[in-house]
N, C-alpha and C. Protein backbone atom coordinates (compact mmCIF):
# COMPACT_ATOMS: atom_id res chain seq x y z
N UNK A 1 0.84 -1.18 0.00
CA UNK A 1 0.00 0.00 0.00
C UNK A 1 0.88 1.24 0.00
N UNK A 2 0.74 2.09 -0.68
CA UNK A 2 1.71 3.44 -0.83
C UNK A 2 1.27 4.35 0.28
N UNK A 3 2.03 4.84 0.69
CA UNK A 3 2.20 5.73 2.06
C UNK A 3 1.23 7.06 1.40
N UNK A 4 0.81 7.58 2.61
CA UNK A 4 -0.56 8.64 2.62
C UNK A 4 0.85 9.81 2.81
N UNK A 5 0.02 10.68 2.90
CA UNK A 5 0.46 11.77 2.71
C UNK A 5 -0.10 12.88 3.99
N UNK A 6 0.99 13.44 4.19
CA UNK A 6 0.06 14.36 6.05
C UNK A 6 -0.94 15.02 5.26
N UNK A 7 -1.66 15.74 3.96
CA UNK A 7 -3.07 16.05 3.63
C UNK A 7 -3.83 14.83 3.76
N UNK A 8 -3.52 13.81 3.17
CA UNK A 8 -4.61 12.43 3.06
C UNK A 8 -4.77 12.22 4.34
N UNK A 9 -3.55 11.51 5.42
CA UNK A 9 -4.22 11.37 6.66
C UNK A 9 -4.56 12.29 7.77
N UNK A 10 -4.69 13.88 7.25
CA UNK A 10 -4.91 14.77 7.86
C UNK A 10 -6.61 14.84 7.46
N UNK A 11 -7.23 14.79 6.27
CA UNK A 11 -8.79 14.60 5.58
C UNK A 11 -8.71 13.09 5.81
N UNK A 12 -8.24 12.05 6.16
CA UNK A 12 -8.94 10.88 6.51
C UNK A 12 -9.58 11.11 8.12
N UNK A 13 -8.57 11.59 8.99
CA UNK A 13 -8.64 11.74 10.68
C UNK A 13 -10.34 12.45 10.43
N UNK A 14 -10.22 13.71 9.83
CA UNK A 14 -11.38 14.44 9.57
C UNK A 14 -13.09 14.09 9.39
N UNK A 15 -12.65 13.12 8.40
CA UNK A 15 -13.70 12.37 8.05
C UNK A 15 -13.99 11.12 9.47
N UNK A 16 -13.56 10.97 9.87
CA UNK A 16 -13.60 9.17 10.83
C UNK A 16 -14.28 10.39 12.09
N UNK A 17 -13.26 11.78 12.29
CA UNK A 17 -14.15 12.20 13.33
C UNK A 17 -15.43 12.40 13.15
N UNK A 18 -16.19 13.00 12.07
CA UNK A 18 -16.97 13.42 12.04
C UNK A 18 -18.28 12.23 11.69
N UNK A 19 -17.41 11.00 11.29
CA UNK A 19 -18.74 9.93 11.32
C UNK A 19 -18.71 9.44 12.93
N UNK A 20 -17.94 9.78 13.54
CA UNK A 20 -17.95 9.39 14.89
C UNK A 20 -19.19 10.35 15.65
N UNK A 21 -19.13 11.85 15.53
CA UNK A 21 -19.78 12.62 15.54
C UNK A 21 -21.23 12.41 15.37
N UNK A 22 -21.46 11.84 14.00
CA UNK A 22 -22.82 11.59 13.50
C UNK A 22 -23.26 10.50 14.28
N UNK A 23 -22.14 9.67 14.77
CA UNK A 23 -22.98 8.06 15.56
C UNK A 23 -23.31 8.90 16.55
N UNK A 24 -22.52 9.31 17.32
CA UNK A 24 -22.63 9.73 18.86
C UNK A 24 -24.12 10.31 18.98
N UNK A 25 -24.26 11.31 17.79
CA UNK A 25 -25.63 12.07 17.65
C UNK A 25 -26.65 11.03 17.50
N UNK A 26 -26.80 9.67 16.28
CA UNK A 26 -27.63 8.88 16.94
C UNK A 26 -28.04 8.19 17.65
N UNK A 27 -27.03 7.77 18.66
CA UNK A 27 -27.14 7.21 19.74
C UNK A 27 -27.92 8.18 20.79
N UNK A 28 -27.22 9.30 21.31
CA UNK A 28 -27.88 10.31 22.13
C UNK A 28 -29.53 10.47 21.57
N UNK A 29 -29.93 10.62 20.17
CA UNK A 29 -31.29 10.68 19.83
C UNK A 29 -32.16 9.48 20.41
N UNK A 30 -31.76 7.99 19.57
CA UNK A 30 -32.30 7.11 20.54
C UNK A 30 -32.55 6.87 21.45
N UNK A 31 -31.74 7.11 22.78
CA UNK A 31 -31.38 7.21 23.76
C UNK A 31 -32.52 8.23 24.17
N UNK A 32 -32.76 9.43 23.85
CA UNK A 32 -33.78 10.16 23.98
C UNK A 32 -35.02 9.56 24.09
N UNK A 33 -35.29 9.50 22.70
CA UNK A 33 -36.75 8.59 22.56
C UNK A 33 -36.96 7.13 23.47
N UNK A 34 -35.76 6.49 23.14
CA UNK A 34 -36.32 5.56 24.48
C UNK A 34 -36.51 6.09 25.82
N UNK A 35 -36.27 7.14 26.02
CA UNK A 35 -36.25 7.61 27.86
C UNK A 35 -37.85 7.97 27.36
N UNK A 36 -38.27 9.12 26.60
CA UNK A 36 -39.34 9.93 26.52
C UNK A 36 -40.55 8.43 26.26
N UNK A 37 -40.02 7.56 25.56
CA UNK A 37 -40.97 6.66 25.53
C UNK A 37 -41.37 5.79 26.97
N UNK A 38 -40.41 5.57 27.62
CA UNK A 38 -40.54 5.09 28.93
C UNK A 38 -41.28 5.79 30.16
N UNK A 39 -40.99 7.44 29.97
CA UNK A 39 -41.43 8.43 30.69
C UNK A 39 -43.21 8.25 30.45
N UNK A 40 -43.40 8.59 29.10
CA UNK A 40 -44.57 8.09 28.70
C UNK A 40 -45.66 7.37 28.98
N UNK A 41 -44.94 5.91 28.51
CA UNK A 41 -45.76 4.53 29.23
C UNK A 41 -46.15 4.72 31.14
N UNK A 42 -45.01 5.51 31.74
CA UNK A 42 -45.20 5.53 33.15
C UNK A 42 -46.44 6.62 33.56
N UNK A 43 -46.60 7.78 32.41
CA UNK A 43 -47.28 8.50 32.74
C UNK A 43 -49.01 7.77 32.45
N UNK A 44 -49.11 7.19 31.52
CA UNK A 44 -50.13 5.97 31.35
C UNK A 44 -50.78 5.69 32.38
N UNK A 45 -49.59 4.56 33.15
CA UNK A 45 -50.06 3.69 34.14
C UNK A 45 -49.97 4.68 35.09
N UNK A 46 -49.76 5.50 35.37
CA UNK A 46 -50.28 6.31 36.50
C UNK A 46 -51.87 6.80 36.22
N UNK A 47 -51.94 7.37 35.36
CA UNK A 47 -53.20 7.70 34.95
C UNK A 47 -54.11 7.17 35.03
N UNK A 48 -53.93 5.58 34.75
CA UNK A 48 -55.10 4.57 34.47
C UNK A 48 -55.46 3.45 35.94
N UNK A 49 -54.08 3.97 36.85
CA UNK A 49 -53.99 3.70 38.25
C UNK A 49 -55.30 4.77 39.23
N UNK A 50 -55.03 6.20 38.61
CA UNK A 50 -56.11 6.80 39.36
C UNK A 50 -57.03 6.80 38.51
N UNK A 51 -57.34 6.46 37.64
CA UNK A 51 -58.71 6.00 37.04
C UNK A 51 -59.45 5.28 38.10
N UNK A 52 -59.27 4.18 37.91
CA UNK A 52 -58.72 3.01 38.82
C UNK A 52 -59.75 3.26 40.54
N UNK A 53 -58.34 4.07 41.16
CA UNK A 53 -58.81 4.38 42.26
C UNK A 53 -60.20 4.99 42.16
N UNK A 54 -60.03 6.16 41.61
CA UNK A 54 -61.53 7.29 42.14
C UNK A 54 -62.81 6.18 41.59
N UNK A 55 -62.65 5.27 40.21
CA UNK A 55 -63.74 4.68 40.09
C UNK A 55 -64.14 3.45 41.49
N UNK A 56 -63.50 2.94 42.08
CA UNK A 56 -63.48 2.00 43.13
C UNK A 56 -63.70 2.93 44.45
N UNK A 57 -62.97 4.09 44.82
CA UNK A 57 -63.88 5.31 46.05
C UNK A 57 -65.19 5.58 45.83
N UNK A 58 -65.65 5.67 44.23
CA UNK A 58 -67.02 6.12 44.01
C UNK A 58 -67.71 4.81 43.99
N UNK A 59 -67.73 3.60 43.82
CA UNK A 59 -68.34 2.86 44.25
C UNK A 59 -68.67 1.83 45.90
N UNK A 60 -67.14 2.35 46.74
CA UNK A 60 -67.60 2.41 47.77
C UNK A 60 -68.44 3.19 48.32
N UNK A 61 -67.96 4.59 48.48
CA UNK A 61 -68.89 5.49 48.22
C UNK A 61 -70.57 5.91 48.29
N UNK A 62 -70.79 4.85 47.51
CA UNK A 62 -72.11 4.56 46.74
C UNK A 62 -72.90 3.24 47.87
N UNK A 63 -72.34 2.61 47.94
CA UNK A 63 -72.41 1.39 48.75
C UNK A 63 -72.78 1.93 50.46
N UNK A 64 -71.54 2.76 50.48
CA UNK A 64 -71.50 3.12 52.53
C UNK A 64 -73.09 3.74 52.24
N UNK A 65 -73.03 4.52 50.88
CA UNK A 65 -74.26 5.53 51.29
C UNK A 65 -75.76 4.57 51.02
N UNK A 66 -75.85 3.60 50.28
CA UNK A 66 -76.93 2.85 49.94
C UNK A 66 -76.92 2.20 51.54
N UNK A 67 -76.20 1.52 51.99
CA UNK A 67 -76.21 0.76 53.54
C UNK A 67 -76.98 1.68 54.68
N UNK A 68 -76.10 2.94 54.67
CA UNK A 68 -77.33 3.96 55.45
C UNK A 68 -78.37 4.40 55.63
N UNK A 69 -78.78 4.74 53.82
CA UNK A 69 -80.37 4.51 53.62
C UNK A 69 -80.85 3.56 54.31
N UNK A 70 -80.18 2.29 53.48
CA UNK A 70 -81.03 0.49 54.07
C UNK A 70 -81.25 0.88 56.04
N UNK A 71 -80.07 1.05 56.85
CA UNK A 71 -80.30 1.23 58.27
C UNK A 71 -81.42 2.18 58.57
N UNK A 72 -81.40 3.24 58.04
CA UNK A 72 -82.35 4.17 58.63
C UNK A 72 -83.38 4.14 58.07
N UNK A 73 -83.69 3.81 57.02
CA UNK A 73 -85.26 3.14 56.30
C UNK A 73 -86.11 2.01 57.57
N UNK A 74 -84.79 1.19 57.26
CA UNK A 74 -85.51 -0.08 58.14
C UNK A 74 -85.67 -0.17 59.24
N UNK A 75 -85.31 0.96 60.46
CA UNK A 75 -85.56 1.06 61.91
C UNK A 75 -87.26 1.17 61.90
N UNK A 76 -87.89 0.10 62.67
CA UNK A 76 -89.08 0.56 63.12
C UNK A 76 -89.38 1.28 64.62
N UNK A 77 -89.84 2.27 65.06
CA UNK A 77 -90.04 2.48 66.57
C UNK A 77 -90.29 0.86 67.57
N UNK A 78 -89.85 0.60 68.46
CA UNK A 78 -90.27 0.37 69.36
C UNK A 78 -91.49 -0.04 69.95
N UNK A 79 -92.14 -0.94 70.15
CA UNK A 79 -93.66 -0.85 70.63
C UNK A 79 -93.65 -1.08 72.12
N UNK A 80 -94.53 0.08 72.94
CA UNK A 80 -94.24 -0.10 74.58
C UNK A 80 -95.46 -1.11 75.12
């Protein structure tokens, strides 16, 4: 192989940095999107966690208050 020349391996160094450059940049992008995608999915299951809850408070809720009716409906007085 014939010997380079300090321009050739001065524009080869150049070039290798700058595809190094371009990986680094897609890696850091990916790297992005997978976090923002993960961030994401978590914000989901939080969401669908208090879904979740308030629908299960409102049907206790519903229940304590139907039971109270039932008690105080169904008291008859006393007969002396």
């Amino acid at each position: 192989m014939a010997k380079q020349t300090k321009a050739q391996r001065s524009a080869a160094a150049k070039k290798a940095a700058a595809t190094r450059k371009r990986n680094a940049a897609k890696r850091s992008e990916s790297d992005l999107k997978r976090s923002a995608k993960g961030t994401a999915s978590r914000v989901t299951g939080a969401a669908k966690s208090a879904r979740t809850t308030a629908t299960k408070t409102a049907k206790a809720a519903g229940k304590r208050a139907d039971a109270e009716r039932t008690r105080l409906t169904s008291k008859r007085p006393k007969r002396r």
